[in-house]
Protein backbone atom coordinates (compact mmCIF):
# COMPACT_ATOMS: atom_id res chain seq x y z
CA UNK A 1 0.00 0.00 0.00
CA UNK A 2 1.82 3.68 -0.88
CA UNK A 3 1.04 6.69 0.07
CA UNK A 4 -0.97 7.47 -3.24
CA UNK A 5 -3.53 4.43 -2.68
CA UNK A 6 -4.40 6.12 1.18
CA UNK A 7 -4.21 9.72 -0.14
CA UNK A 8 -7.85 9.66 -1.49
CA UNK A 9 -10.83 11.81 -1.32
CA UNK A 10 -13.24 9.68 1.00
CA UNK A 11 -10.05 8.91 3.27
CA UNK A 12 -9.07 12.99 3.71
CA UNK A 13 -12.58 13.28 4.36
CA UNK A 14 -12.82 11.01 6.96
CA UNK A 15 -9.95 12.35 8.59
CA UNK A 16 -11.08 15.87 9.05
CA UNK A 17 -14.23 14.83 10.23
CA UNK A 18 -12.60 12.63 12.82
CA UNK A 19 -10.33 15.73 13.65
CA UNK A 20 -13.04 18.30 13.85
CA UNK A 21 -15.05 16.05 16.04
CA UNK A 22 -11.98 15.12 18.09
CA UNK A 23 -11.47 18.55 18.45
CA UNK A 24 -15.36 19.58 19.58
CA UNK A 25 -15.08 16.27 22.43
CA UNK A 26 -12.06 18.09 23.79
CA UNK A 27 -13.63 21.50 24.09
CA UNK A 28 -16.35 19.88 26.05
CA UNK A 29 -14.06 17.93 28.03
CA UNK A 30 -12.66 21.35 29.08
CA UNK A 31 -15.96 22.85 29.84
CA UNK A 32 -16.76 20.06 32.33
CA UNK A 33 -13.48 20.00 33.76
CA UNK A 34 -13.62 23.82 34.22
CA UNK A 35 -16.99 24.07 36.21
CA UNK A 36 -15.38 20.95 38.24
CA UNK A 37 -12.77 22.85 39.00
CA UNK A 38 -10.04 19.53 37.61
CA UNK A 39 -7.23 19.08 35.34
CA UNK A 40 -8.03 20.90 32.18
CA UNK A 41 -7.25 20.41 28.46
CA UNK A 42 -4.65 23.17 27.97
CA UNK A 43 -5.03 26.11 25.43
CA UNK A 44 -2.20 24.96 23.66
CA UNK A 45 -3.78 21.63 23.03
CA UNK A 46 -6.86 22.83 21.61
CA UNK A 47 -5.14 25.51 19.32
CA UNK A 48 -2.73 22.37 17.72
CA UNK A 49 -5.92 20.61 17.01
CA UNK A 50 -7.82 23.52 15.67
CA UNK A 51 -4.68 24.16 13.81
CA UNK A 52 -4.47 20.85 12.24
CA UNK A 53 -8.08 21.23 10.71
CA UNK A 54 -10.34 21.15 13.43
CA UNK A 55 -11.40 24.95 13.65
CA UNK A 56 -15.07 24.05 12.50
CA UNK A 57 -15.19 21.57 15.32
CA UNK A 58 -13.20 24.43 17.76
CA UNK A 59 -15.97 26.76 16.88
CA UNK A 60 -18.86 24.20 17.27
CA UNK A 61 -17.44 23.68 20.77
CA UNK A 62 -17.11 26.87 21.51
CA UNK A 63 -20.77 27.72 20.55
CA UNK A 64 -22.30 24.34 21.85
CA UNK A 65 -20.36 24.43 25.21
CA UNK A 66 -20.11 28.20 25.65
CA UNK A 67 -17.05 27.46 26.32
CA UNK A 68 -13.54 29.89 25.52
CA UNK A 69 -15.69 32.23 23.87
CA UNK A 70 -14.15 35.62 25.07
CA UNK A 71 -10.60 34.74 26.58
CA UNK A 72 -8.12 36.59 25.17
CA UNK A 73 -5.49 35.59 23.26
CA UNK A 74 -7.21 32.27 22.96
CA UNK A 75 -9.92 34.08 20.46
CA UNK A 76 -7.53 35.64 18.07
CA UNK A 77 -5.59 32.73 17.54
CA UNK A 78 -8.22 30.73 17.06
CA UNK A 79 -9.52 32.98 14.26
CA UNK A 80 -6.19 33.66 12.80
CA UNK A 81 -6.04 30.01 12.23
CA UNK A 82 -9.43 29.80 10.59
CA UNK A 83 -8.38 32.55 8.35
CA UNK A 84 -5.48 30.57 7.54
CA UNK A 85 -7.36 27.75 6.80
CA UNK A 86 -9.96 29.68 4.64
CA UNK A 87 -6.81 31.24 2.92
CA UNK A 88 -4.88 27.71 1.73
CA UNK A 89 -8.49 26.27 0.81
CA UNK A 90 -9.36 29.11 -1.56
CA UNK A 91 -5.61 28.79 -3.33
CA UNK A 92 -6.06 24.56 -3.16
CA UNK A 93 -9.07 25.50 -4.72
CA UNK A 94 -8.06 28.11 -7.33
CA UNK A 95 -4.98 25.94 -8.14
CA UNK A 96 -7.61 22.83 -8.66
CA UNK A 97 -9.36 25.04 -11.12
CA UNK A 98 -6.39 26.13 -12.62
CA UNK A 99 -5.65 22.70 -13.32
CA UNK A 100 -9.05 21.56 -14.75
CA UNK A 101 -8.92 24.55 -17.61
């Protein structure tokens, strides 16, 4: 099996929905932890997994749980990552296009 035979469309697929909802379980793990007052799930750990795809999963958290919704710096990294993201899928996309004319 190479790398080409995994690297499909239903496979990506299925990995950033795993990752986004990976991401949304551990932004309610936090909330509960937080209002128990117990070890949380650190800021740094849910920014890596935002970062590697799950913002729409960060921000379903953080409207589902009402959870990280005004700390600071926490909300502008969060968003500079999903402007990042929205950035390299509009060239992916533009580039895909390009390469379809």
């Amino acid at each position: 099996m190479t790398f080409n035979t995994l690297l499909t469309l239903p496979n990506a697929l299925g990995l950033f929905a795993l990752v986004n909802l990976w991401t949304f379980i551990l932004f309610g793990l936090d909330k509960i932890r937080a209002e128990a007052g117990t070890w949380r799930v650190s800021e740094g750990t849910l920014l890596t997994w935002a970062f590697l795809g799950g913002t729409i999963g960060a921000y379903a958290g953080r409207a589902i749980f009402r959870h990280k919704t005004r700390k600071q710096p926490f909300s502008s990294h969060l968003h500079q990552t999903a402007i990042l993201h929205a950035v390299a899928a509009a060239l992916a996309g533009g580039w895909m296009l390009a390469g379809a004319l």
